[in-house]
N, C-alpha and C. Protein backbone atom coordinates (compact mmCIF):
# COMPACT_ATOMS: atom_id res chain seq x y z
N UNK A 1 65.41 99.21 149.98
CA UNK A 1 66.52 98.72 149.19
C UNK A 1 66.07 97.56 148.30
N UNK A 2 65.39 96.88 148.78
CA UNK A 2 64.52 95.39 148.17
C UNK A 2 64.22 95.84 146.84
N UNK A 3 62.96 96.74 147.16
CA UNK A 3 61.87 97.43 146.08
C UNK A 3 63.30 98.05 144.96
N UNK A 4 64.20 99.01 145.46
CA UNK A 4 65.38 99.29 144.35
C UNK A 4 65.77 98.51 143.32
N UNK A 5 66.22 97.16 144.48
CA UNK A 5 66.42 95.95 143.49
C UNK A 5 65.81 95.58 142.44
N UNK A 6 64.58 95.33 143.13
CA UNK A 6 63.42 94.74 141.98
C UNK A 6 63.35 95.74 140.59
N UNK A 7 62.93 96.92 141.09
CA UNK A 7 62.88 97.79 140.30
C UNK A 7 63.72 98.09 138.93
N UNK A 8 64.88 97.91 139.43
CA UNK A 8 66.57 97.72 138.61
C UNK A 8 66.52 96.28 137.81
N UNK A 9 66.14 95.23 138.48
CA UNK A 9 65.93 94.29 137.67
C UNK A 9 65.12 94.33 136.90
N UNK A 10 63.92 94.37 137.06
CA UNK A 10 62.75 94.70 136.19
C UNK A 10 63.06 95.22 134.83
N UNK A 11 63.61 96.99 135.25
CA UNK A 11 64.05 97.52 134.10
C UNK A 11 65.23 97.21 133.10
N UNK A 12 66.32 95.85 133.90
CA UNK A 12 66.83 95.14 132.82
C UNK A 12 66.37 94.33 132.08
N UNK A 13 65.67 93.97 132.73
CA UNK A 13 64.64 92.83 131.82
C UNK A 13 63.84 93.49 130.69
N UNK A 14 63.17 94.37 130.80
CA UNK A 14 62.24 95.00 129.50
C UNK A 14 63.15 96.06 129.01
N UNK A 15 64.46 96.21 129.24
CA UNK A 15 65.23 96.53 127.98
C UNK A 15 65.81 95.93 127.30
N UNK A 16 65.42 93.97 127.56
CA UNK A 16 65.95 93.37 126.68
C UNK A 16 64.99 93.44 125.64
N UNK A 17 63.81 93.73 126.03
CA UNK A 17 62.95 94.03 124.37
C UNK A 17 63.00 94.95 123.73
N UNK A 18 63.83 95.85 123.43
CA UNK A 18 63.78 96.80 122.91
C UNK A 18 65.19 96.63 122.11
N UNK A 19 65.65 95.87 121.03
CA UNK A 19 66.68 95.75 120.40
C UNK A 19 67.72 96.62 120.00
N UNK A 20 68.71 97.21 119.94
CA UNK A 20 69.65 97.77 118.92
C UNK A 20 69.81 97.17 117.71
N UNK A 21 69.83 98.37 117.06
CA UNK A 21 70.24 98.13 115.71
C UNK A 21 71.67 97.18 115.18
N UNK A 22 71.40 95.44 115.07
CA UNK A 22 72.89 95.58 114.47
C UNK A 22 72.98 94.54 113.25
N UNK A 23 72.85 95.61 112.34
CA UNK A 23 72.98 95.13 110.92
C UNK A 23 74.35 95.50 110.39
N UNK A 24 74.66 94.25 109.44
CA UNK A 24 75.63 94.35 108.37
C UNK A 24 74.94 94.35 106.88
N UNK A 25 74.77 96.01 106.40
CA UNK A 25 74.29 95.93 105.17
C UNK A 25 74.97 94.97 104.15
N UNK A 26 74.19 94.52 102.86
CA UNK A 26 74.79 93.82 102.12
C UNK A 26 75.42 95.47 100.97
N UNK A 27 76.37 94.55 100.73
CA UNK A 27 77.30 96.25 100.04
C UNK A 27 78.37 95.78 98.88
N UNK A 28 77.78 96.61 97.66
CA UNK A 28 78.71 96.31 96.67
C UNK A 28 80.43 95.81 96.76
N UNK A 29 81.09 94.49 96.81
CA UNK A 29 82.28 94.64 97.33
C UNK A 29 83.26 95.36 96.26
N UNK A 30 82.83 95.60 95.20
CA UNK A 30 83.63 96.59 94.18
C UNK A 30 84.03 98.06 94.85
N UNK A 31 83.61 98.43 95.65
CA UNK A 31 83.12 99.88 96.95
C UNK A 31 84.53 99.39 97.48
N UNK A 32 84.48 98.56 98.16
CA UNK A 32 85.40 98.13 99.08
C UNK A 32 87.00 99.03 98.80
N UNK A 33 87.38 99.53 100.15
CA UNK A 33 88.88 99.99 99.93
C UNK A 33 89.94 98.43 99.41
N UNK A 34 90.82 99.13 98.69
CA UNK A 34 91.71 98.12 98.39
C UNK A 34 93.19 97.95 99.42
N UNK A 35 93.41 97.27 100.01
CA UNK A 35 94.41 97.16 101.13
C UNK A 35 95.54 96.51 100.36
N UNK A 36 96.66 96.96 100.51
CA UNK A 36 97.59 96.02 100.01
C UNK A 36 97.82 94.89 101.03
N UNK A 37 98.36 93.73 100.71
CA UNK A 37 98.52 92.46 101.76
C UNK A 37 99.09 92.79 102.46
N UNK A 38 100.20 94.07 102.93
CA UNK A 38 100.82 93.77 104.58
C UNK A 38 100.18 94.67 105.15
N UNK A 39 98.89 95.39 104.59
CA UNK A 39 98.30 96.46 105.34
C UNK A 39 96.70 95.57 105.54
N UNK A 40 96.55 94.67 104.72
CA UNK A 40 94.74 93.98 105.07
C UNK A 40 94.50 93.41 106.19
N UNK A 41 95.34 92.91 106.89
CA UNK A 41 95.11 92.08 108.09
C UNK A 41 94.97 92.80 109.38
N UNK A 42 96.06 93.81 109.43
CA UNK A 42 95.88 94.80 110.62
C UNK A 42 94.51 95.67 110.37
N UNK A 43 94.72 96.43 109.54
CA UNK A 43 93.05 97.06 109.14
C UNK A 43 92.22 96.42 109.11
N UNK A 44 91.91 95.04 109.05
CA UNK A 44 90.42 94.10 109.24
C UNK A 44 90.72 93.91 110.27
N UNK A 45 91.79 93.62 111.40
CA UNK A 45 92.04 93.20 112.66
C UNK A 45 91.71 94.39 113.62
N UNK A 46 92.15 95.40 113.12
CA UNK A 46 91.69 96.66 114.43
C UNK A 46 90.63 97.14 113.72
N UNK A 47 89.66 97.33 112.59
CA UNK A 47 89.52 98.47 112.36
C UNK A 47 87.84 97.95 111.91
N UNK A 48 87.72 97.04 111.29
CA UNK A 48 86.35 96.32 110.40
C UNK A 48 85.60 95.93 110.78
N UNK A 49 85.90 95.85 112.50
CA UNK A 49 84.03 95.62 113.07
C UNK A 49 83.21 97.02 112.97
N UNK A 50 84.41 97.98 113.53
CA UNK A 50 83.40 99.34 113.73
C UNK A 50 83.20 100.32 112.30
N UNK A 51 84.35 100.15 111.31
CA UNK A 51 84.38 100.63 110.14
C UNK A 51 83.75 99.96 108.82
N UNK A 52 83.13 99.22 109.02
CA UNK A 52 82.94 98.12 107.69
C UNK A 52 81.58 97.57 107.74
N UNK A 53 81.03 97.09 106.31
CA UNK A 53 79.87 96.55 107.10
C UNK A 53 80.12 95.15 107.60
N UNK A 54 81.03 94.92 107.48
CA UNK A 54 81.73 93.25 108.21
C UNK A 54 81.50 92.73 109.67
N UNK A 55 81.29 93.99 110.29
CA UNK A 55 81.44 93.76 111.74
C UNK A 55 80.91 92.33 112.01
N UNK A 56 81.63 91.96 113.00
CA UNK A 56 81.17 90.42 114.01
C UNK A 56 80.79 90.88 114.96
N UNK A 57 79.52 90.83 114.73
CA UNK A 57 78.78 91.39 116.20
C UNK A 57 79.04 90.44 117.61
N UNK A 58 79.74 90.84 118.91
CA UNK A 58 79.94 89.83 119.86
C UNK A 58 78.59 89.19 120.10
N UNK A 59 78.80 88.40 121.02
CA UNK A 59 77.81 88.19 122.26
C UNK A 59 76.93 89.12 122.77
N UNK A 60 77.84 90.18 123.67
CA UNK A 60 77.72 91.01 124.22
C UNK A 60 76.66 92.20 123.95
N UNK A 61 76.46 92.15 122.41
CA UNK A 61 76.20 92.97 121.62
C UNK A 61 75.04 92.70 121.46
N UNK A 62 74.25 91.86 122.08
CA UNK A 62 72.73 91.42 122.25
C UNK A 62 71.93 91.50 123.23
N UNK A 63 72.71 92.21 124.32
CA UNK A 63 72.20 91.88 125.77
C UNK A 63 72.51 93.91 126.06
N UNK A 64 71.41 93.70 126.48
CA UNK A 64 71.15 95.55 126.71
C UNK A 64 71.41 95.60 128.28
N UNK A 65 71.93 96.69 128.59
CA UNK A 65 72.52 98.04 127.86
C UNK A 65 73.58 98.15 127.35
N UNK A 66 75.00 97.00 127.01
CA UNK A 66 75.73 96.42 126.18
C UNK A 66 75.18 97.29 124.55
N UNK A 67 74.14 96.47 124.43
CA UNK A 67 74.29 96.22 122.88
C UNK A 67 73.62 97.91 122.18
N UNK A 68 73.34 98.88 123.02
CA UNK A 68 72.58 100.31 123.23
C UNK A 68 73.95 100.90 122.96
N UNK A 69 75.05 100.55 123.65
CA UNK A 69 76.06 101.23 123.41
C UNK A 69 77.10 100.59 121.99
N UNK A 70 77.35 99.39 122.06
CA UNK A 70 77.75 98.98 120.40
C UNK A 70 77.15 99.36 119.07
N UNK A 71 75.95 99.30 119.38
CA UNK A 71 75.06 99.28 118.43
C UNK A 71 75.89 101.19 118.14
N UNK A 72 75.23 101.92 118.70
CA UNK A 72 76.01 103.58 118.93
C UNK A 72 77.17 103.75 118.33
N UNK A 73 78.11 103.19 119.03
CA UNK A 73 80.10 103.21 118.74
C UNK A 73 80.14 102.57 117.07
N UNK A 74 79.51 101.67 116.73
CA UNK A 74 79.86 101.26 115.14
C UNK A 74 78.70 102.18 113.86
N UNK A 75 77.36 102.58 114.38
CA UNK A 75 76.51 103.36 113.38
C UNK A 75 77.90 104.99 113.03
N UNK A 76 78.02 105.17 114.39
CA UNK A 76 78.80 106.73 113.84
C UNK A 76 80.32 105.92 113.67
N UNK A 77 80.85 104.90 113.74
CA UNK A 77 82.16 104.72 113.16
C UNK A 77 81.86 105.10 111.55
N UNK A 78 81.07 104.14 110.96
CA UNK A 78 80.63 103.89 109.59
C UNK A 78 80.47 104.96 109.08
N UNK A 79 79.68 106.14 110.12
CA UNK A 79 79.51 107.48 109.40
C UNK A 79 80.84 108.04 109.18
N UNK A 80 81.68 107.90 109.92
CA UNK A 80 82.94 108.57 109.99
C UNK A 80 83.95 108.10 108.89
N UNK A 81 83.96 106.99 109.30
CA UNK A 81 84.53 106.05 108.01
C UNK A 81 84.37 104.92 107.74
N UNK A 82 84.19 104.52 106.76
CA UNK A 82 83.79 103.08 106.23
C UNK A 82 83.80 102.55 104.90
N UNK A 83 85.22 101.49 105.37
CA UNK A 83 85.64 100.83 104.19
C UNK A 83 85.07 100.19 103.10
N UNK A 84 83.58 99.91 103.58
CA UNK A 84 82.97 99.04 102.80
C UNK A 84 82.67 99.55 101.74
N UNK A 85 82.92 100.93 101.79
CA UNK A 85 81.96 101.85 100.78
C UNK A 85 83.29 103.31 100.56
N UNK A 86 83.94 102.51 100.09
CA UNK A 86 85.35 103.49 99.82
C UNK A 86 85.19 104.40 98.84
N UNK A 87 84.88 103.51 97.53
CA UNK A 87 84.67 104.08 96.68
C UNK A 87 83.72 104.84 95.92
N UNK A 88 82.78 105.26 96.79
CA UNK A 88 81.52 105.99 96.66
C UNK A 88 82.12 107.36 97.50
N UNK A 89 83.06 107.67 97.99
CA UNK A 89 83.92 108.74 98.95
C UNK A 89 84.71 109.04 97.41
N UNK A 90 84.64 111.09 97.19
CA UNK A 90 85.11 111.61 95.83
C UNK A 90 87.09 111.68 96.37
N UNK A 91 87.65 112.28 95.81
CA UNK A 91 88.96 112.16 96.01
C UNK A 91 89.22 112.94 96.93
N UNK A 92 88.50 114.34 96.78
CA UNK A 92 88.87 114.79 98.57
C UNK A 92 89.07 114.33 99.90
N UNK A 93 87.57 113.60 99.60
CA UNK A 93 86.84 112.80 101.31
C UNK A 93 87.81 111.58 101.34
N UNK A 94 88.39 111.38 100.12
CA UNK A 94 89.30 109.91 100.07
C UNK A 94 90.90 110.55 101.02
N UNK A 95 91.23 111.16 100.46
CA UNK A 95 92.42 111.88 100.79
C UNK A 95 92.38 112.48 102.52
N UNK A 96 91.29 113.14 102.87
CA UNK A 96 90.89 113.56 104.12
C UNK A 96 91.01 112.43 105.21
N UNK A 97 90.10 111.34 104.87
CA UNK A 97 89.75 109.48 105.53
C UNK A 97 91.40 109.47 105.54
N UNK A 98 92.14 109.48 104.81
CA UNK A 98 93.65 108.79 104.78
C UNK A 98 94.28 109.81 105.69
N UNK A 99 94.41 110.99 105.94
CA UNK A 99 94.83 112.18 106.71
C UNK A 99 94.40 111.61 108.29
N UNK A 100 92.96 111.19 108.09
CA UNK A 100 92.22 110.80 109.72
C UNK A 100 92.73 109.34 110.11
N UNK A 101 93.32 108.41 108.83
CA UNK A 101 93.96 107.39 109.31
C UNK A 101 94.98 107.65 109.75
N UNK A 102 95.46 108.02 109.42
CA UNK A 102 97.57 108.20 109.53
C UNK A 102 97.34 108.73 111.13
N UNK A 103 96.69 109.47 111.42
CA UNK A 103 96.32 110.46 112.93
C UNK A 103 95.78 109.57 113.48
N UNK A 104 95.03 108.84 113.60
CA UNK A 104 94.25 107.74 114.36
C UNK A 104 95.09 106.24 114.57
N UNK A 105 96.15 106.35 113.56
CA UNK A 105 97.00 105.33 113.97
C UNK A 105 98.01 105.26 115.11
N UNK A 106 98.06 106.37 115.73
CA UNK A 106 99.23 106.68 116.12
C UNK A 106 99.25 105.78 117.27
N UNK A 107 98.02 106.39 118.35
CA UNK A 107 97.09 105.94 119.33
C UNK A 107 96.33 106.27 119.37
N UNK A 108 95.23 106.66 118.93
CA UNK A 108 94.05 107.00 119.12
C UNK A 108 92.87 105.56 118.42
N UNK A 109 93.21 105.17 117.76
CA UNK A 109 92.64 103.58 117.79
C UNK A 109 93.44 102.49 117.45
N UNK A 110 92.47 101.82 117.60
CA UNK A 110 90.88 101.21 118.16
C UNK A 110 91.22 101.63 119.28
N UNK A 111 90.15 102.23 119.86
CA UNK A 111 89.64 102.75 120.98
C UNK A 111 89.90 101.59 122.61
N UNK A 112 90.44 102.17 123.77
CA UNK A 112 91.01 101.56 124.49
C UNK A 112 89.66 100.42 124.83
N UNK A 113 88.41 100.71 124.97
CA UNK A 113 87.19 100.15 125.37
C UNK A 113 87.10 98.66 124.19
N UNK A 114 87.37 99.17 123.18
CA UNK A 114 86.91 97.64 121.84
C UNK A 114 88.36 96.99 122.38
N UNK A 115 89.50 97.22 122.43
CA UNK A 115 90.78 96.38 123.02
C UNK A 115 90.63 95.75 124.35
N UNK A 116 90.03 96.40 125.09
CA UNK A 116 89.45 95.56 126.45
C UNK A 116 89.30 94.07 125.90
N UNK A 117 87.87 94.43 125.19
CA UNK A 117 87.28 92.71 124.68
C UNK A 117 88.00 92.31 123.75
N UNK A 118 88.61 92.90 122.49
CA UNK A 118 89.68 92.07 121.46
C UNK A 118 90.73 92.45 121.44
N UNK A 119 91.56 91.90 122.73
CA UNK A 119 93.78 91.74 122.63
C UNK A 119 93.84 91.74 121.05
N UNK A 120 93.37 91.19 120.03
CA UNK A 120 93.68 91.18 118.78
C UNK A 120 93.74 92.05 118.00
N UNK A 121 93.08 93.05 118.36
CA UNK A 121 93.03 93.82 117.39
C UNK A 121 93.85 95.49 118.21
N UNK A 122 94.95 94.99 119.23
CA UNK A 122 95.75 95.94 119.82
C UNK A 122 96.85 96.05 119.00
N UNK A 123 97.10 96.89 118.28
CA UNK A 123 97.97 97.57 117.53
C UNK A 123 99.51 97.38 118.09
N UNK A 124 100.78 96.95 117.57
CA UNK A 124 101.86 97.14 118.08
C UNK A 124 102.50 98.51 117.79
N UNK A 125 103.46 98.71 118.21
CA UNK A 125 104.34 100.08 117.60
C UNK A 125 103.94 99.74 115.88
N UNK A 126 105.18 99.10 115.78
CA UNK A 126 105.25 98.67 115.11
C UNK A 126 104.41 97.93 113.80
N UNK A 127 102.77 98.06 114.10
CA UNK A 127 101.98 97.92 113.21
C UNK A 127 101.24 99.00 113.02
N UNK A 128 101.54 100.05 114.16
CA UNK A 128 101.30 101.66 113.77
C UNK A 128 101.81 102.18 112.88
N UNK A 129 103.04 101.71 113.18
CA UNK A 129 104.16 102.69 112.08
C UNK A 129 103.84 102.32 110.67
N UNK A 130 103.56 101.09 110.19
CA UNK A 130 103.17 100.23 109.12
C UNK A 130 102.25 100.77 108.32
N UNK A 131 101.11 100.91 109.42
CA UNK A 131 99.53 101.81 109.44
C UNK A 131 99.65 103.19 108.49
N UNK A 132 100.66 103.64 109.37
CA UNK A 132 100.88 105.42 109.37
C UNK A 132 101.83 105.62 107.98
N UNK A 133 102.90 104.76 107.56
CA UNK A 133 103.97 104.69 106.31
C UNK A 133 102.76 104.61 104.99
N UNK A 134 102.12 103.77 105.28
CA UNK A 134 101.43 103.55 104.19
C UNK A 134 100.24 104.67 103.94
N UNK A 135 99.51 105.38 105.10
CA UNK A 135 99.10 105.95 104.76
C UNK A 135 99.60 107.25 104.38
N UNK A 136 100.44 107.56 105.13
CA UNK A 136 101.58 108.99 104.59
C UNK A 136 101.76 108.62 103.12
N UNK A 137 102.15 107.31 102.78
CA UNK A 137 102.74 107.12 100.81
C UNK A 137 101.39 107.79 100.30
N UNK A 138 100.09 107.57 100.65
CA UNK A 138 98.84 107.71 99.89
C UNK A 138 98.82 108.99 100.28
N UNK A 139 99.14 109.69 101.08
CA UNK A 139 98.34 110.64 101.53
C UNK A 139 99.51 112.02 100.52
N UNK A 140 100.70 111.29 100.25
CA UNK A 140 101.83 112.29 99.67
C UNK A 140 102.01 112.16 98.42
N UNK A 141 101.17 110.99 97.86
CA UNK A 141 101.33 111.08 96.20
C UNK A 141 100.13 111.95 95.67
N UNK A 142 99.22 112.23 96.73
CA UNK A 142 98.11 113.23 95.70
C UNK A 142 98.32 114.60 95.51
């Protein structure tokens, strides 16, 4: 059981050398989606660590096997969607992203795991509905 120990420790230790990736590219802010003011705060509040290149990388996010899995959850957010770079997305993929917001607002994010560590960025009804109105207006004028 000793030797287990050691062993387990050991291998936390030399996976602290082996870094994750966690960069915030520098990125044209002209790209940037445009939020209207009662929609910018909730969308940078739930949505811009894992969608944006903005993210505030925690603490947490340095210390492996932590930062193996953040590092993971925000590279494929960005692939999925990412504000930083809105406007390089043609009007389809724009229209589609707004279809996957309105659906992802409901409950499906921010993901119950990122609300663990930020109460802040837990969505009310009520800032769902906000979420979801606005994106339904965008999603029904095209």
């Amino acid at each position: 059981m000793k030797i287990t120990l050691i062993i387990l420790v050991a291998i936390l230790i030399g996976m602290q050398f082996i870094p994750a990736e966690r960069v915030n590219p520098e990125f044209d802010k002209s790209k940037e989606i445009v939020l209207p003011e009662h929609i910018k705060p909730l969308i940078q509040n739930a949505c811009y660590d894992c969608h944006s290149y903005e993210t505030k990388w925690p603490w947490y996010s340095a210390i492996a096997p932590m930062s193996y899995s953040v590092s993971y959850n925000v590279t494929n957010a960005r692939k999925g969607l990412n504000f930083s770079i809105w406007e390089d997305y043609d009007d389809e993929t724009k229209h589609n992203k707004m279809k996957e917001i309105f659906r992802a607002a409901y409950a499906a994010m921010p993901l119950g795991d990122y609300i663990r560590f930020h109460s802040e960025a837990d969505l009310s009804t009520e800032q769902r509905t906000t979420i979801r109105t606005w994106a339904k207006e965008i999603i029904d004028s095209k």
